[in-house]
C-alpha atoms as a PDB file:
ATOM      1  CA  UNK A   1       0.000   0.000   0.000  1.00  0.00           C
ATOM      2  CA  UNK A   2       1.684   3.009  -1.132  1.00  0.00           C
ATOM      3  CA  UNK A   3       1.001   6.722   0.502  1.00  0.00           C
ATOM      4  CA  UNK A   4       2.632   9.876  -1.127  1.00  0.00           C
ATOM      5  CA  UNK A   5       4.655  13.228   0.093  1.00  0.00           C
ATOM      6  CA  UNK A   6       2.753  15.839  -1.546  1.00  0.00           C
ATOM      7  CA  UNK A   7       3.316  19.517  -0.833  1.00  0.00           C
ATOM      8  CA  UNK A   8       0.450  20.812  -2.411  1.00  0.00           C
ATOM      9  CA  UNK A   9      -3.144  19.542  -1.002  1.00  0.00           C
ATOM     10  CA  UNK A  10      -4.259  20.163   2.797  1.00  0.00           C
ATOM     11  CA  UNK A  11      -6.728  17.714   3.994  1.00  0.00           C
ATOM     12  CA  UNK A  12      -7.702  15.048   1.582  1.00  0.00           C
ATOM     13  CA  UNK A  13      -5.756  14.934  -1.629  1.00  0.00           C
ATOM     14  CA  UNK A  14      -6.919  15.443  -5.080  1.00  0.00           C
ATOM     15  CA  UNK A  15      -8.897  12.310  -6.179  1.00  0.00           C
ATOM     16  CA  UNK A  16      -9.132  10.806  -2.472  1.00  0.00           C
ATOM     17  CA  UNK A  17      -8.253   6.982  -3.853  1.00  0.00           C
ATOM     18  CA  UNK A  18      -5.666   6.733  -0.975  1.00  0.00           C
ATOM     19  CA  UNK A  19      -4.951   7.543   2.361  1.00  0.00           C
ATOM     20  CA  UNK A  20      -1.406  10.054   2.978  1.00  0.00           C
ATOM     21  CA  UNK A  21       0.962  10.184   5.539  1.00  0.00           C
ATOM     22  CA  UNK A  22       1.872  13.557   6.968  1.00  0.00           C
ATOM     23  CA  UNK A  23       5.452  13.087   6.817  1.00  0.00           C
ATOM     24  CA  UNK A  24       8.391  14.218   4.571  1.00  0.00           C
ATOM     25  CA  UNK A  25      11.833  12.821   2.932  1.00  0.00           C
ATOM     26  CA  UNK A  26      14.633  15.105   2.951  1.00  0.00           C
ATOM     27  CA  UNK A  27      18.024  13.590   3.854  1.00  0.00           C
ATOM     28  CA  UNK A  28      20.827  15.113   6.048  1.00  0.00           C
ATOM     29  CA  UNK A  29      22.887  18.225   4.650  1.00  0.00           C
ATOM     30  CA  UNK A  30      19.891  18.522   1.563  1.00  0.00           C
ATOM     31  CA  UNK A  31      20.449  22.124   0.060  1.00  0.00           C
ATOM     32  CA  UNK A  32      17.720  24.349   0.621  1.00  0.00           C
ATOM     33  CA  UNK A  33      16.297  24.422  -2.464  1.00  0.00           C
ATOM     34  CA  UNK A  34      16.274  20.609  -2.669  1.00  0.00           C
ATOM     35  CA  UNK A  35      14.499  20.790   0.294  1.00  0.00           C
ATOM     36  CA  UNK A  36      11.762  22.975  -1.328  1.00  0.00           C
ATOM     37  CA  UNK A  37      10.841  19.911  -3.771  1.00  0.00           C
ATOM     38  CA  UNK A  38       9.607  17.919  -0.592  1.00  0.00           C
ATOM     39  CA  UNK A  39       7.040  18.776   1.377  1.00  0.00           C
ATOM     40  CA  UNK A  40       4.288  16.713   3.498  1.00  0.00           C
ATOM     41  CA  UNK A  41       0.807  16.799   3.411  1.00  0.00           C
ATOM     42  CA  UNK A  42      -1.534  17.003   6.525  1.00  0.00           C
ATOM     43  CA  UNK A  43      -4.548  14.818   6.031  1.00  0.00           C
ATOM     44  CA  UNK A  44      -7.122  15.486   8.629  1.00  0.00           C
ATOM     45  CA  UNK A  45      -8.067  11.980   8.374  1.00  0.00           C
ATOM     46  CA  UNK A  46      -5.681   9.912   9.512  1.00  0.00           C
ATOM     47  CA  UNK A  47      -5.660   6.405   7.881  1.00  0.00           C
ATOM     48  CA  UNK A  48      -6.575   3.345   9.730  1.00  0.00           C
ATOM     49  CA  UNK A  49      -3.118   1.668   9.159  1.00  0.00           C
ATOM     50  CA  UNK A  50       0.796   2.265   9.250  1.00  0.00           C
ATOM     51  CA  UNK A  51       3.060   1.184   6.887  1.00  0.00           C
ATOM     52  CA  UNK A  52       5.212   0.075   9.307  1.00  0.00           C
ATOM     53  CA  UNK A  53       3.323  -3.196  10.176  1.00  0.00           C
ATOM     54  CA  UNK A  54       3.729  -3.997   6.981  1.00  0.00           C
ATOM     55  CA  UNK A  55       6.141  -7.171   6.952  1.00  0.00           C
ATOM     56  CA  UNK A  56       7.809 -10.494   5.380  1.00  0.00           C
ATOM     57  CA  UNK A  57       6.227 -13.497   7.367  1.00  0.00           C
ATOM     58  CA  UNK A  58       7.795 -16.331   5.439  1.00  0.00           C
ATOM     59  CA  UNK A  59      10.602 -16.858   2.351  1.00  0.00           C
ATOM     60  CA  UNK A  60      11.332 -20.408   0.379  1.00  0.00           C
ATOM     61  CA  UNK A  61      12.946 -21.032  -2.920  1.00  0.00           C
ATOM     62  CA  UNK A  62      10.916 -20.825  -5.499  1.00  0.00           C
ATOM     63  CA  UNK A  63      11.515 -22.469  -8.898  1.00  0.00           C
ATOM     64  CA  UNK A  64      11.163 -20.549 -12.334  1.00  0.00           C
ATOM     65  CA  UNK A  65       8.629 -22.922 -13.904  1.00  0.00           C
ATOM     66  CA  UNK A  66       6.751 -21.880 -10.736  1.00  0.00           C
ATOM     67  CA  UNK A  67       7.336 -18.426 -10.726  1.00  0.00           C
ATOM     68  CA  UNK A  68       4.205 -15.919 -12.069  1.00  0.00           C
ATOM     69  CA  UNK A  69       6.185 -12.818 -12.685  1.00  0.00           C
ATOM     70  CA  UNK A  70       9.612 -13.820 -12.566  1.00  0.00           C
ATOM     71  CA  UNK A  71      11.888 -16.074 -14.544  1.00  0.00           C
ATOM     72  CA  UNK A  72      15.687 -17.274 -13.955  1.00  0.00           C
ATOM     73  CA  UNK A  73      18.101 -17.774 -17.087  1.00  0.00           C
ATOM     74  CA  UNK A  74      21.427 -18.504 -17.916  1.00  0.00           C
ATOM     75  CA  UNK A  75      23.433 -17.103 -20.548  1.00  0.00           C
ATOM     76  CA  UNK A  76      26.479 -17.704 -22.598  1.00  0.00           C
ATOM     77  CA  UNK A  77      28.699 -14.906 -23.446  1.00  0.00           C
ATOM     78  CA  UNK A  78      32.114 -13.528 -24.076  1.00  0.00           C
ATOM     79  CA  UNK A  79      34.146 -11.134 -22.067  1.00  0.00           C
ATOM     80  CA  UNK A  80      36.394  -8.744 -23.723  1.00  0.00           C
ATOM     81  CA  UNK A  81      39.297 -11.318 -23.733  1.00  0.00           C
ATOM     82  CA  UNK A  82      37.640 -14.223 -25.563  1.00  0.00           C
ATOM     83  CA  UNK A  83      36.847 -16.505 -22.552  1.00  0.00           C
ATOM     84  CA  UNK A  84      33.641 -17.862 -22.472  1.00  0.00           C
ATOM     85  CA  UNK A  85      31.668 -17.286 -19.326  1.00  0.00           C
ATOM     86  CA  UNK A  86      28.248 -18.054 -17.799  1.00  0.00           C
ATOM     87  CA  UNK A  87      25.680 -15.246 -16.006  1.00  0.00           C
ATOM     88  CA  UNK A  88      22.685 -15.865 -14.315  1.00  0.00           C
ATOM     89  CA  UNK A  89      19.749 -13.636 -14.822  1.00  0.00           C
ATOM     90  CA  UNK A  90      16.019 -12.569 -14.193  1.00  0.00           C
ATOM     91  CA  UNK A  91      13.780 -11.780 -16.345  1.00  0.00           C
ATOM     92  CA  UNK A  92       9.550 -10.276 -16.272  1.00  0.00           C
ATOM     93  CA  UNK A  93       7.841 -12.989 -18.153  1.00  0.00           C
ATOM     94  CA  UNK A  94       5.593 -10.791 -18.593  1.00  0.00           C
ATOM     95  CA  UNK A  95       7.967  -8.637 -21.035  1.00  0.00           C
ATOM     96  CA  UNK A  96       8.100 -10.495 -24.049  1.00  0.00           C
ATOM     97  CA  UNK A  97      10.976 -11.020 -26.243  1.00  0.00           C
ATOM     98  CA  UNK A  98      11.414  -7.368 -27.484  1.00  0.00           C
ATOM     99  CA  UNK A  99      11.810  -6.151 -23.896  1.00  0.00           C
ATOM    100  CA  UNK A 100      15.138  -4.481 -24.687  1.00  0.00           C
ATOM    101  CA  UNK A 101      13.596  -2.292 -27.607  1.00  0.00           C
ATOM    102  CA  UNK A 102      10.262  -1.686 -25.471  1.00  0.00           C
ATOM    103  CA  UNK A 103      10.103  -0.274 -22.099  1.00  0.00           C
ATOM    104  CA  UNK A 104       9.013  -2.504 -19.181  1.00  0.00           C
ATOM    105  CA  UNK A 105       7.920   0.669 -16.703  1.00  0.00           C
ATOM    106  CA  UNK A 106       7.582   4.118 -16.115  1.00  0.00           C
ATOM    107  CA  UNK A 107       8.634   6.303 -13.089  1.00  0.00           C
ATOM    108  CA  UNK A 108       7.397   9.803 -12.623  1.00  0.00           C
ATOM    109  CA  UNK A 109       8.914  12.559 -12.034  1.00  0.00           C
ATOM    110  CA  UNK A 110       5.954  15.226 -11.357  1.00  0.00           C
ATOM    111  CA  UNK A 111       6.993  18.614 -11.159  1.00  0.00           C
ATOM    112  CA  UNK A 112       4.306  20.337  -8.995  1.00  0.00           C
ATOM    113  CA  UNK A 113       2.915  23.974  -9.686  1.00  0.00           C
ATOM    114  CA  UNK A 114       1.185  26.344  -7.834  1.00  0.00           C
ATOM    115  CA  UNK A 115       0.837  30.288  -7.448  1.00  0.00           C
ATOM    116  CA  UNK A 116       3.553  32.180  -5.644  1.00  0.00           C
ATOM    117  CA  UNK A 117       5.038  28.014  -4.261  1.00  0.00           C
ATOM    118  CA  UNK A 118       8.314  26.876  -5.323  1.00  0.00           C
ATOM    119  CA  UNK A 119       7.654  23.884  -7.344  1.00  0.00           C
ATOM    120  CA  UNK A 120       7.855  20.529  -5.588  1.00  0.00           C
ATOM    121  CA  UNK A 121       7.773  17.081  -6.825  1.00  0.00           C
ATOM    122  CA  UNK A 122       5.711  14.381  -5.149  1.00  0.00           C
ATOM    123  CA  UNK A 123       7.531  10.897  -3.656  1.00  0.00           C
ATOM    124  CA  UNK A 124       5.445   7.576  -2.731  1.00  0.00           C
ATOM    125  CA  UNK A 125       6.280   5.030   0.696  1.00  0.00           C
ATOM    126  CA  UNK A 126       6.140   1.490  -0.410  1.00  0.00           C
ATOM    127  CA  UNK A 127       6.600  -1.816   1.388  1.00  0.00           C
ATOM    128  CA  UNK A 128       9.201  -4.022  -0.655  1.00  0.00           C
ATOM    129  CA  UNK A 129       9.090  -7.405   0.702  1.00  0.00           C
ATOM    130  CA  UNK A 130      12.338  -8.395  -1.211  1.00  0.00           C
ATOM    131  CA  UNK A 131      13.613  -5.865   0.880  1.00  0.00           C
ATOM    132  CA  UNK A 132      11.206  -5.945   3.437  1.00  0.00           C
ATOM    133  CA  UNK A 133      11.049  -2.472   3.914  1.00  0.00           C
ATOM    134  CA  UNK A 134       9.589   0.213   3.331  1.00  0.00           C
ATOM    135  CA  UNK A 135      11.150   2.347   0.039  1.00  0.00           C
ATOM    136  CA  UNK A 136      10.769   5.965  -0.644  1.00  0.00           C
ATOM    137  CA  UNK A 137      10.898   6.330  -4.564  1.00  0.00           C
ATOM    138  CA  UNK A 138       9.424   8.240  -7.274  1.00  0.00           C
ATOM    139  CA  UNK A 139       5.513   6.765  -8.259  1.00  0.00           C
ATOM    140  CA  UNK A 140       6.201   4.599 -10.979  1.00  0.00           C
ATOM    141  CA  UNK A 141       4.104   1.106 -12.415  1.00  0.00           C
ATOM    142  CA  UNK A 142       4.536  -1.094 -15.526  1.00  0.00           C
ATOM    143  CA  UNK A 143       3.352  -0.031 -18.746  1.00  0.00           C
ATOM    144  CA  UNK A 144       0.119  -1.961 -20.042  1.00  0.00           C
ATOM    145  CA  UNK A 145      -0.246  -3.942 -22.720  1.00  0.00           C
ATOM    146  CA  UNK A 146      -1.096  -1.682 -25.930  1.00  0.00           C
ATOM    147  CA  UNK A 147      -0.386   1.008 -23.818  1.00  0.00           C
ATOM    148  CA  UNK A 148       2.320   3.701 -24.565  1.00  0.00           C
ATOM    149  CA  UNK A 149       4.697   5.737 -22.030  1.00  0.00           C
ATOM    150  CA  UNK A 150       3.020   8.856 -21.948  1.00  0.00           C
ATOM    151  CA  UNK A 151      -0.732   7.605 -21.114  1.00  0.00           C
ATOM    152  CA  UNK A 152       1.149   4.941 -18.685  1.00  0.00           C
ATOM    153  CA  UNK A 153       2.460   7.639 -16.227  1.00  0.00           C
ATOM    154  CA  UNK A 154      -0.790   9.879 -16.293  1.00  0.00           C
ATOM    155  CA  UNK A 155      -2.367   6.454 -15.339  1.00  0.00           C
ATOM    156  CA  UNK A 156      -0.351   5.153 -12.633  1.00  0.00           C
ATOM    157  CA  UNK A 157       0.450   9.395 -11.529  1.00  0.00           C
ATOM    158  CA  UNK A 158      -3.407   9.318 -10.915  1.00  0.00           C
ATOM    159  CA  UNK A 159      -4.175   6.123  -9.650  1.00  0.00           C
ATOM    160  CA  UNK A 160      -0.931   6.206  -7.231  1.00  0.00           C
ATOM    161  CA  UNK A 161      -1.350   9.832  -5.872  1.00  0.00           C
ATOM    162  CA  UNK A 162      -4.444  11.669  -7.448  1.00  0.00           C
ATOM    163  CA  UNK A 163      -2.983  13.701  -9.231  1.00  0.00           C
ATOM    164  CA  UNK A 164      -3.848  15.137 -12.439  1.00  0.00           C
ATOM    165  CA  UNK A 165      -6.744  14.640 -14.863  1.00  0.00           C
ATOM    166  CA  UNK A 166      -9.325  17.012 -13.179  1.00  0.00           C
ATOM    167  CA  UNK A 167      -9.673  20.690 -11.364  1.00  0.00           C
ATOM    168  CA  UNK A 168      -8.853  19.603  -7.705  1.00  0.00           C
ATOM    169  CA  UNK A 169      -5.792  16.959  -8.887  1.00  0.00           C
ATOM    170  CA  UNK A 170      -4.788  19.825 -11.499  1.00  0.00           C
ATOM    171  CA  UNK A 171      -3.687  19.505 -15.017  1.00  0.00           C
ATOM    172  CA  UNK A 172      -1.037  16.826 -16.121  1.00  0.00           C
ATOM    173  CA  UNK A 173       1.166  16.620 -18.974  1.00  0.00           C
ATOM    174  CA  UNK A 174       4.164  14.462 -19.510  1.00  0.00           C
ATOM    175  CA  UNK A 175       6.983  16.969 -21.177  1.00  0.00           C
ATOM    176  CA  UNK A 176       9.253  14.585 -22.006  1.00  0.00           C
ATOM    177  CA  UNK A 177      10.245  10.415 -22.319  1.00  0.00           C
ATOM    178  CA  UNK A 178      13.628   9.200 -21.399  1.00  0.00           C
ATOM    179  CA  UNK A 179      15.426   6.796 -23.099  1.00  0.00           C
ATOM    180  CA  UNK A 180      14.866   2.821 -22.177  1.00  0.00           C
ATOM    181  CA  UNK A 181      16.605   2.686 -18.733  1.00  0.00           C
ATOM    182  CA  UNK A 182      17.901  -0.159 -16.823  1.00  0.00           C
ATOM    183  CA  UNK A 183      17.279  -1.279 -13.369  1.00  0.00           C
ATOM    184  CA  UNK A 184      19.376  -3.811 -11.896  1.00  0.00           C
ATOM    185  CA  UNK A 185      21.451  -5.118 -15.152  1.00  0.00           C
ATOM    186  CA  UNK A 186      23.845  -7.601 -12.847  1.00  0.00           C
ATOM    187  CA  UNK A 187      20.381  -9.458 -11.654  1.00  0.00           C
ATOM    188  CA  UNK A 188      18.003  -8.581 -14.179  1.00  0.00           C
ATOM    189  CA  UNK A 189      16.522  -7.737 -17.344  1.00  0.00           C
ATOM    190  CA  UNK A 190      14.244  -5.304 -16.494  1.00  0.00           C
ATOM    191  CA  UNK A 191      14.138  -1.869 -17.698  1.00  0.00           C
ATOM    192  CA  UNK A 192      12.198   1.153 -17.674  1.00  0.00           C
ATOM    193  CA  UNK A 193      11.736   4.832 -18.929  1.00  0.00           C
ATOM    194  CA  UNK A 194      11.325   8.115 -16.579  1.00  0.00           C
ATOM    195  CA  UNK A 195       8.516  10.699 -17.804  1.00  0.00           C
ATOM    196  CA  UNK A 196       9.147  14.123 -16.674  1.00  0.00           C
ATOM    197  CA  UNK A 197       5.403  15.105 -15.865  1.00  0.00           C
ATOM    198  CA  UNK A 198       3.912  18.996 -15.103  1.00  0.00           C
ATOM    199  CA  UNK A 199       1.143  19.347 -12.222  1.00  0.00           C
ATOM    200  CA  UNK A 200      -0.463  22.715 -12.503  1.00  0.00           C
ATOM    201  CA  UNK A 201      -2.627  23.511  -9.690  1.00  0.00           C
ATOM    202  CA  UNK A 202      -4.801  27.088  -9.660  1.00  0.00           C
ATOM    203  CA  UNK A 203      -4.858  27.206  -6.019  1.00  0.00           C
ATOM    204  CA  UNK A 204      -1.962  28.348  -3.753  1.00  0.00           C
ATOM    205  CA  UNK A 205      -4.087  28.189  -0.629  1.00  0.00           C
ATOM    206  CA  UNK A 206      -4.016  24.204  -0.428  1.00  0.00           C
ATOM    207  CA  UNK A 207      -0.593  24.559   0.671  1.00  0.00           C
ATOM    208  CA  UNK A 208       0.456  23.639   4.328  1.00  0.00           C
ATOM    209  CA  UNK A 209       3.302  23.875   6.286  1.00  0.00           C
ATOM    210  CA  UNK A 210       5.527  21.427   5.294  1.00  0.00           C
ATOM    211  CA  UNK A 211       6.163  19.060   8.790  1.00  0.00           C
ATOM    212  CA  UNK A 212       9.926  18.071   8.022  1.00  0.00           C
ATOM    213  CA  UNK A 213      10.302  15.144   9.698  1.00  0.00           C
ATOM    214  CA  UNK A 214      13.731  13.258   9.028  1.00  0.00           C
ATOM    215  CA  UNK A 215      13.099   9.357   8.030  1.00  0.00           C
ATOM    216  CA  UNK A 216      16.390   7.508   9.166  1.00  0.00           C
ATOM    217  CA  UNK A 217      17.107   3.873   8.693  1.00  0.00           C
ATOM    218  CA  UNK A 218      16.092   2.869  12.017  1.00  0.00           C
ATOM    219  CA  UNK A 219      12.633   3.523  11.107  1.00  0.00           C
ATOM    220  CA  UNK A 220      12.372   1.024   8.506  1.00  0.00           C
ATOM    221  CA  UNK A 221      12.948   3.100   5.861  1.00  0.00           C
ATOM    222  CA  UNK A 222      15.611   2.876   2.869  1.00  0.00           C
ATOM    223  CA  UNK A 223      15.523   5.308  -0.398  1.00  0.00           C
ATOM    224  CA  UNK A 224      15.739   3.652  -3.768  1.00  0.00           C
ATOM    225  CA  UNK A 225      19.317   4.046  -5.459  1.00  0.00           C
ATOM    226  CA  UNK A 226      17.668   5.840  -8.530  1.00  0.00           C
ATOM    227  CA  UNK A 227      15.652   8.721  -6.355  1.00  0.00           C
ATOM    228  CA  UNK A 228      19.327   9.521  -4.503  1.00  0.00           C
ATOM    229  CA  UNK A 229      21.058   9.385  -7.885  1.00  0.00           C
ATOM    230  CA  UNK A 230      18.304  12.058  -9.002  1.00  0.00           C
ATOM    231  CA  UNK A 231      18.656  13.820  -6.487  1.00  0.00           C
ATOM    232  CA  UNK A 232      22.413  14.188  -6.338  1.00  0.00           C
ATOM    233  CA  UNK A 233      22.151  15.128  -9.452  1.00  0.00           C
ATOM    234  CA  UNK A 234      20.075  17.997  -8.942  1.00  0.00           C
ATOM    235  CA  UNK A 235      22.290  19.630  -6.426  1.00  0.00           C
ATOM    236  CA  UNK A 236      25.585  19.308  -8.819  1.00  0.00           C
ATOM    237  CA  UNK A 237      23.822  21.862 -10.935  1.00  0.00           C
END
């Protein structure tokens, strides 16, 4: 169950489809204006469950000609000096064949605006049982099938955060498409694109205060490589 750090909507956010933690991500020694991109968002209604009991109760080996989503395969290749070698992989079965030419997923990265705000971007919470805990990373979801980039992360932007496609969740757009990405390539196939995606809202008075609490690792929490990549990139400019 995922909730998001907004900093634009006080009280219920746009759309209402999920509950939201009043709670923000900025690390340690963040620059200010980094810190301007992360806000909370105070929902007078506070939801009937925490993250934090989410949990892994049991793990096993699973086999791939068990697996649903996942598949296991080994491959033959060549290094650079001519010796043959061996590498063992995963793959979404769900991909197809052509998943190097076609994108797997989509992240978002929303760029909220609103009169006389900084602009802010919007992060989700997300229990990751490989992991088993709880991830703070951009809203992201796989892309349909028939389904291009563009409507994929206006879909999953909506249905993850309510943003977008009406008055109260403000007007989306996706500005631009990144090139095919990839996730993990030591473990896994997988791949993905990022959509850089506007949020204009017509109403600065849906701001709050932003409540800066710091989420450390003792908490459960752990940021996903990419969102601290994006990040660090962002203050090297």
């Amino acid at each position: 169950m995922r909730s998001i750090i907004s900093p634009v909507v006080s009280g219920l956010r746009p759309g209402g489809r999920r509950p939201t933690f009043s709670r923000s991500w900025i690390p340690r020694n963040t620059p200010s204006r980094l810190k301007n991109m992360s806000d909370s968002t105070h929902n007078k209604k506070r939801p009937s469950f925490e993250l934090g009991s989410a949990t892994v109760k049991t793990s096993q080996p699973l086999e791939s000609s068990q697996a649903k989503w996942l598949g296991l395969t080994s491959i033959d290749w060549v290094d650079e000096t001519g010796k043959e070698r061996k590498w063992e992989a995963s793959y979404r079965k769900t991909a197809g064949e052509s998943s190097s030419d076609k994108p797997d997923a989509v992240a978002i990265f929303a760029v909220v605006s609103r009169p006389q705000q900084p602009p802010s971007t919007i992060l989700v919470f997300q229990f990751r049982p490989p992991v088993n805990k709880i991830v703070v990373e951009l809203p992201a979801g796989l892309i349909d099938e028939g389904e291009n980039a563009e409507t994929a992360a206006l879909r999953e932007l909506l249905e993850e955060t309510g943003y977008g496609n009406g008055p109260n969740g403000g007007q989306a757009k996706v500005e631009e498409i990144s090139e095919i990405l990839v996730n993990d390539p030591g473990m896994s196939s997988a791949n993905m694109v990022l959509a850089k995606v506007s949020v204009s809202l017509d109403r600065a008075d849906l701001v709050p205060e932003p409540q800066q609490e710091q989420v450390q690792p003792e908490k459960g929490y752990v940021v996903d490589a990419r969102l601290m990549h994006l990040a660090l990139g962002i203050a090297m400019q």
